[in-house]
Protein backbone atom coordinates (compact mmCIF):
# COMPACT_ATOMS: atom_id res chain seq x y z
CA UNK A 1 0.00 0.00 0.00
CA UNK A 2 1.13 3.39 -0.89
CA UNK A 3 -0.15 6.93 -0.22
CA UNK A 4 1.56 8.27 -3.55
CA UNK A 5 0.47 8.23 -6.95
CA UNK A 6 4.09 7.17 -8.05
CA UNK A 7 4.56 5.12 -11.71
CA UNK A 8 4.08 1.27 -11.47
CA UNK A 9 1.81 1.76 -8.62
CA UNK A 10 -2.42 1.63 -8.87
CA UNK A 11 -5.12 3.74 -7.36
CA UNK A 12 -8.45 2.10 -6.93
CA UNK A 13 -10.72 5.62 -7.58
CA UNK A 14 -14.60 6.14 -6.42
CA UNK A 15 -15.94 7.91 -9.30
CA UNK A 16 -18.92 8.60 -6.87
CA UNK A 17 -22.35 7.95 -8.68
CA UNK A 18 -22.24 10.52 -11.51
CA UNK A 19 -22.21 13.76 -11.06
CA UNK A 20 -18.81 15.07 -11.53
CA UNK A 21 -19.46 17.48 -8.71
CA UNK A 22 -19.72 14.90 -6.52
CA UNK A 23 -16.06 13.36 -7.43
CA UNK A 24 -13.46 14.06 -4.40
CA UNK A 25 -10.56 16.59 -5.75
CA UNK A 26 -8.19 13.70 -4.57
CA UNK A 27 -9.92 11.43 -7.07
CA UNK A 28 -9.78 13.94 -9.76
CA UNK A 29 -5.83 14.15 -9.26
CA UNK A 30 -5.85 11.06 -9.77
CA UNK A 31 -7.43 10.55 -12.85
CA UNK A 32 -5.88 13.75 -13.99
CA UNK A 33 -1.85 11.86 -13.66
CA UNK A 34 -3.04 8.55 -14.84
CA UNK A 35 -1.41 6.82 -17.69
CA UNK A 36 -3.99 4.12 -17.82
CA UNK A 37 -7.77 3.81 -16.56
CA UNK A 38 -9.25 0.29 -15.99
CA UNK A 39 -12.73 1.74 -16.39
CA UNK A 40 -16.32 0.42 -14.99
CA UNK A 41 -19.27 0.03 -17.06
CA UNK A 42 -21.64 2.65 -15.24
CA UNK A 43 -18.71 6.11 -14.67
CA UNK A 44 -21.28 8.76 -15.43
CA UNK A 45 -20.02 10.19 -18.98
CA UNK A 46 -19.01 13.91 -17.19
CA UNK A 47 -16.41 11.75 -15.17
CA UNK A 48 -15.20 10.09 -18.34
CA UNK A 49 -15.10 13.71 -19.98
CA UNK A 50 -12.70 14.38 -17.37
CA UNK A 51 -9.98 12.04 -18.34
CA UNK A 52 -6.77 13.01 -20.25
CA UNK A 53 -6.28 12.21 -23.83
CA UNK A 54 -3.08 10.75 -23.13
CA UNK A 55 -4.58 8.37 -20.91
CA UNK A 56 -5.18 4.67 -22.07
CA UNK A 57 -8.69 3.37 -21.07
CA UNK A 58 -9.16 -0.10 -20.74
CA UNK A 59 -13.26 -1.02 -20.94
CA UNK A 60 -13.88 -3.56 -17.59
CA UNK A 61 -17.65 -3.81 -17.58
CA UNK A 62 -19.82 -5.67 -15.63
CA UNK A 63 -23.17 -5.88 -16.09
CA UNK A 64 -25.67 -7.72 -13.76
CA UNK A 65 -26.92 -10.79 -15.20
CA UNK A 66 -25.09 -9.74 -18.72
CA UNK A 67 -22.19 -9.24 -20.19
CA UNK A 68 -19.07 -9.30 -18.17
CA UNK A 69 -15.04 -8.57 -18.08
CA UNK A 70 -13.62 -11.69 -16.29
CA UNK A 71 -12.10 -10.54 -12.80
CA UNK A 72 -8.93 -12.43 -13.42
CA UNK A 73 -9.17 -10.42 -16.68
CA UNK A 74 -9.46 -6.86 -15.18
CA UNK A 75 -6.59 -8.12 -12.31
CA UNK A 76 -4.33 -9.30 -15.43
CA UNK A 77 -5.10 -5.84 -17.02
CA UNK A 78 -4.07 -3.53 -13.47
CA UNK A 79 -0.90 -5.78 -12.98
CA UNK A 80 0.30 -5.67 -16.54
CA UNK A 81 -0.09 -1.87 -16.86
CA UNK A 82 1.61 -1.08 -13.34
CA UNK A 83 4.58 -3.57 -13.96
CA UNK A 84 5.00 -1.42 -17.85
CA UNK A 85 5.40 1.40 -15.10
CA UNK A 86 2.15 3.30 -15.99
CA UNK A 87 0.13 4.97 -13.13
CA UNK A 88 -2.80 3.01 -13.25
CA UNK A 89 -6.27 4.14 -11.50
CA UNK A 90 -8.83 1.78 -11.32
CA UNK A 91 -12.08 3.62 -11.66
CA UNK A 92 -15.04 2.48 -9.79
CA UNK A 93 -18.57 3.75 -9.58
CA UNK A 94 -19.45 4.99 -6.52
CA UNK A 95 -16.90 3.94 -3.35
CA UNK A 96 -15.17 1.06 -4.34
CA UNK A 97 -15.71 -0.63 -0.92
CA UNK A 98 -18.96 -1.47 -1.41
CA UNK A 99 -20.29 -3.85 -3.65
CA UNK A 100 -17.26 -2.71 -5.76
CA UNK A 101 -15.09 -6.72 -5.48
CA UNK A 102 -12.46 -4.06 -4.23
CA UNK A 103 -10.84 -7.12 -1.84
CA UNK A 104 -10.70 -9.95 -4.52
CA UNK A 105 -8.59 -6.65 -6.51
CA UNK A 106 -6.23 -5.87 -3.54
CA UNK A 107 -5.48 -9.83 -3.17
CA UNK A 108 -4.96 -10.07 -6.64
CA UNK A 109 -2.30 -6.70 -6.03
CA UNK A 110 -0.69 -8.22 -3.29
CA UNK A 111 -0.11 -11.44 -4.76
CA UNK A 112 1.61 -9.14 -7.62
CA UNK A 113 3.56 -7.20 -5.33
CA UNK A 114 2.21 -4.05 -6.72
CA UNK A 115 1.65 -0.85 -4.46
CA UNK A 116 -2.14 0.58 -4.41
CA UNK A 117 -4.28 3.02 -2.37
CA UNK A 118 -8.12 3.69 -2.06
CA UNK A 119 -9.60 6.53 -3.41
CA UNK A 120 -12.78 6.49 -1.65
CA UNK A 121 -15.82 8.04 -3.65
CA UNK A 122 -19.57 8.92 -2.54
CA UNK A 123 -22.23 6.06 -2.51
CA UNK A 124 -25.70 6.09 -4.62
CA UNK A 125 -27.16 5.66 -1.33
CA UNK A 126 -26.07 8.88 0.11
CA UNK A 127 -26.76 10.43 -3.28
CA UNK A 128 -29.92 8.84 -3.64
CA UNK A 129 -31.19 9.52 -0.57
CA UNK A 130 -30.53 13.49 -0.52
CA UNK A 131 -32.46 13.47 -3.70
CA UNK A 132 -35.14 12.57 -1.84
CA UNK A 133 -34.71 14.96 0.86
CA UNK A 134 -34.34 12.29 3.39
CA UNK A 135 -31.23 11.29 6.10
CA UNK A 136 -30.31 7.22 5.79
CA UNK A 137 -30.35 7.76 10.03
CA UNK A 138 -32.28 9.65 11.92
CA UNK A 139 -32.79 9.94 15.67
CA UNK A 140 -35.83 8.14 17.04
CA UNK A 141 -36.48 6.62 13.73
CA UNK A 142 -33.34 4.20 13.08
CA UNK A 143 -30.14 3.72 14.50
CA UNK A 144 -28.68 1.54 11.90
CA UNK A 145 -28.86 1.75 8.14
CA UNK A 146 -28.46 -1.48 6.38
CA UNK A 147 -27.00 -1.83 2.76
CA UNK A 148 -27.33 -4.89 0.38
CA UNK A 149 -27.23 -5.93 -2.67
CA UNK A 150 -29.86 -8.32 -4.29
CA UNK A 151 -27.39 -9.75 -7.24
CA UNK A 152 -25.30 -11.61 -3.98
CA UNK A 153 -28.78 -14.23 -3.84
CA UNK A 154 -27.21 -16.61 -1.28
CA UNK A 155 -26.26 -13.26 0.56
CA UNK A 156 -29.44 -11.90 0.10
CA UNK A 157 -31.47 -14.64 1.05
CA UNK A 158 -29.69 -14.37 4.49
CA UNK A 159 -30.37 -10.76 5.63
CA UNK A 160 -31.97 -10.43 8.90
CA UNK A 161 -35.24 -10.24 6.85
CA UNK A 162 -37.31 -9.55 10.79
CA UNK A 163 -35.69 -6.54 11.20
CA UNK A 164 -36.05 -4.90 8.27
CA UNK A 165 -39.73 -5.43 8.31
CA UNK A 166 -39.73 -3.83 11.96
CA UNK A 167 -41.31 -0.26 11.51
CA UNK A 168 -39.11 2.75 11.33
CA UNK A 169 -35.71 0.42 9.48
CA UNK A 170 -34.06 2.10 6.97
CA UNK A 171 -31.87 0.02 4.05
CA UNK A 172 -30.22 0.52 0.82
CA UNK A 173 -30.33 -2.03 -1.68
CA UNK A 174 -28.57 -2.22 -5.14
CA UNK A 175 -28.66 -3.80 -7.70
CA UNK A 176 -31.78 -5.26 -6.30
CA UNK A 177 -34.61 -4.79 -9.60
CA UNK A 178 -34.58 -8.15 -10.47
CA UNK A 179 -35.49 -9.28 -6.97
CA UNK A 180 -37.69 -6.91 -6.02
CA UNK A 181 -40.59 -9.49 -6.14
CA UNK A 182 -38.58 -11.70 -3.99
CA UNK A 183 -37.28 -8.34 -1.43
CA UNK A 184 -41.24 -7.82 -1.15
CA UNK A 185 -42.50 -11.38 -0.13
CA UNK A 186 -39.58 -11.87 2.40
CA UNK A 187 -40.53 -8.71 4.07
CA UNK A 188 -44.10 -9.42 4.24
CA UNK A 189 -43.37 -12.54 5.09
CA UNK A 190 -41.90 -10.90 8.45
CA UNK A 191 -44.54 -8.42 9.11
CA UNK A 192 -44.03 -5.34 6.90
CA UNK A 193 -46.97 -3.13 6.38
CA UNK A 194 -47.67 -3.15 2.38
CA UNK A 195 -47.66 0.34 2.97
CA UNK A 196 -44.32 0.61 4.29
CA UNK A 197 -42.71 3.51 1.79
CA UNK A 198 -40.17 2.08 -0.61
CA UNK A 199 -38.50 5.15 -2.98
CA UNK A 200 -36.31 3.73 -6.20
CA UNK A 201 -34.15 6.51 -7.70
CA UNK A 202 -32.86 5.56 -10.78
CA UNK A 203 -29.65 7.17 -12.43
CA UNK A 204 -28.81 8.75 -9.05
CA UNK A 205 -27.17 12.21 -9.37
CA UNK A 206 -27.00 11.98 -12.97
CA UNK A 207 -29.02 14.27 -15.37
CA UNK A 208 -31.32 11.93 -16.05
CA UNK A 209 -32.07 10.66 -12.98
CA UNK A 210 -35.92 9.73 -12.16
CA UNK A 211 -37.13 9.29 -8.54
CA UNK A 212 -40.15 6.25 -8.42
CA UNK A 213 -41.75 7.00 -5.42
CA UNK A 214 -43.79 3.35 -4.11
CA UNK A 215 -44.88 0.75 -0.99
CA UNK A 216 -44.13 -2.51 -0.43
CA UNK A 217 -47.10 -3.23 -2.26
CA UNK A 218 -46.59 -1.58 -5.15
CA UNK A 219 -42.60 -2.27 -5.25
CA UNK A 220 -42.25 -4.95 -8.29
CA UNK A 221 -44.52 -3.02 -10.49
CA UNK A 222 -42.29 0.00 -9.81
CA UNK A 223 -39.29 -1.51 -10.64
CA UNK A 224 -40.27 -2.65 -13.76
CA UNK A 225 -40.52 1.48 -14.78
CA UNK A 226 -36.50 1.69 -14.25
CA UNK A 227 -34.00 0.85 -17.08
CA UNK A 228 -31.63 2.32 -15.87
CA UNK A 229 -29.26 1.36 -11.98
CA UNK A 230 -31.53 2.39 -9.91
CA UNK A 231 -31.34 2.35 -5.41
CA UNK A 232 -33.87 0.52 -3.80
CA UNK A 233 -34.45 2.83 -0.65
CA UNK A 234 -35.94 0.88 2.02
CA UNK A 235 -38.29 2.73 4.50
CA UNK A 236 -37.87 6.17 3.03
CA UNK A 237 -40.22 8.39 0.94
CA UNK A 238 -39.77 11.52 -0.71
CA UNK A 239 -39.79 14.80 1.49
CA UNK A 240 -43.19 16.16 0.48
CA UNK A 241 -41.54 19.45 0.49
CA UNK A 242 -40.37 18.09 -2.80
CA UNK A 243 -43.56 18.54 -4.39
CA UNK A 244 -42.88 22.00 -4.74
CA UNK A 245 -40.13 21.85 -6.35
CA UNK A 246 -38.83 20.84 -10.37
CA UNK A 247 -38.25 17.81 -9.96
CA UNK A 248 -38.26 14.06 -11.46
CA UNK A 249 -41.13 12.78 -9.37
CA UNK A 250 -43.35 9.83 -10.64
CA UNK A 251 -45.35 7.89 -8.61
């Protein structure tokens, strides 16, 4: 691990979830002195506008339940560019710690021998959820905020399904579309209200991002309205102060 951008070494970048003024300025120095970017399928396209001509971008997409860079593919790619001496960032949407496979990439580094650092960048949750007006903790309401992902199924069948149903719990959940049918029986399942507010914001920060406001009971059907990455935010609704402003609201 290394604290300096020097050549042959790799920084693993949050590109936040879009908006370029949302990217930290130590991420943007980054990006600024890199030599090669291993690049995410979803960096909003006023980060990639950002990047230097002389820079080399290397395409490592992912796509859920599509098509997909092998990880030993994008870990040959890092390594081979840092050991040519380039000053490689690693460009993640959103903060590379979560749901980013930022681990399996720092074991594959090690194993190398190559020096890295973390970048971190802002979450869609956080993003998300000041669209909506909204705090992911609040006092009296909930003391804990949980985030998941539904593409993980063995890891999402074993959430603590009971309390998230219990009134007042707050959770993020991404990538979580395609089991939203699944996220709403489990919860009923465990008590939840059908009327418990559920809020999907699709495109997050981005210009054309679309907030679906919904319930529990109405949270399948919602989904099916988003084509683009949308946050699943669990327990929250849109400040109805919102309503009086321009906004992307659809119910």
């Amino acid at each position: 691990m290394t604290t300096s951008f020097a050549p042959g070494t790799i920084a693993l970048v949050g590109a936040g979830p879009g908006d370029p003024d949302l990217l930290t300025l130590r991420a943007l120095r980054a990006i600024r002195s890199a030599d090669v970017i291993v690049l995410d399928r979803l960096i909003g396209q006023g980060i990639l506008d950002l990047i230097p001509d002389t820079a080399q971008r290397i395409d490592a997409g992912k796509e859920g339940f599509g098509p997909s860079t092998p990880q030993a593919q994008i870990h040959a790619a890092m390594i081979g560019a840092a050991r040519d001496g380039a000053r490689v960032v690693r460009l993640k949407s959103g903060d590379p710690g979560i749901f980013g496979r930022l681990e399996e990439e720092l074991d594959a580094l090690d194993a190398a021998g190559i020096a890295w650092q973390i970048v971190p960048g802002l979450t869609a949750a956080s993003a998300a959820a000041a669209t909506l007006g909204q705090p992911l903790t609040a006092r009296g309401r909930n003391g804990a905020l949980t985030i998941l992902t539904g593409h993980d199924v063995q890891g999402f069948a074993d959430q603590d399904w009971r309390g998230l149903a219990r009134p007042g719990a707050v959770a993020a959940i991404y990538m979580g579309k395609a089991a939203s049918r699944y996220l709403q029986g489990r919860l009923m399942m465990h008590g939840a209200p059908p009327d418990t507010p559920v809020t999907l914001v699709e495109n997050a920060s981005r210009p054309d991002q679309r907030i679906h406001a919904a319930t529990l009971a109405t949270l399948p059907a919602t989904a099916q309205l988003c084509s683009g990455p949308a946050v699943i935010l669990w327990g929250l609704a849109p400040r109805a102060a919102l309503s009086a402003l321009p906004a992307a609201l659809e119910a």
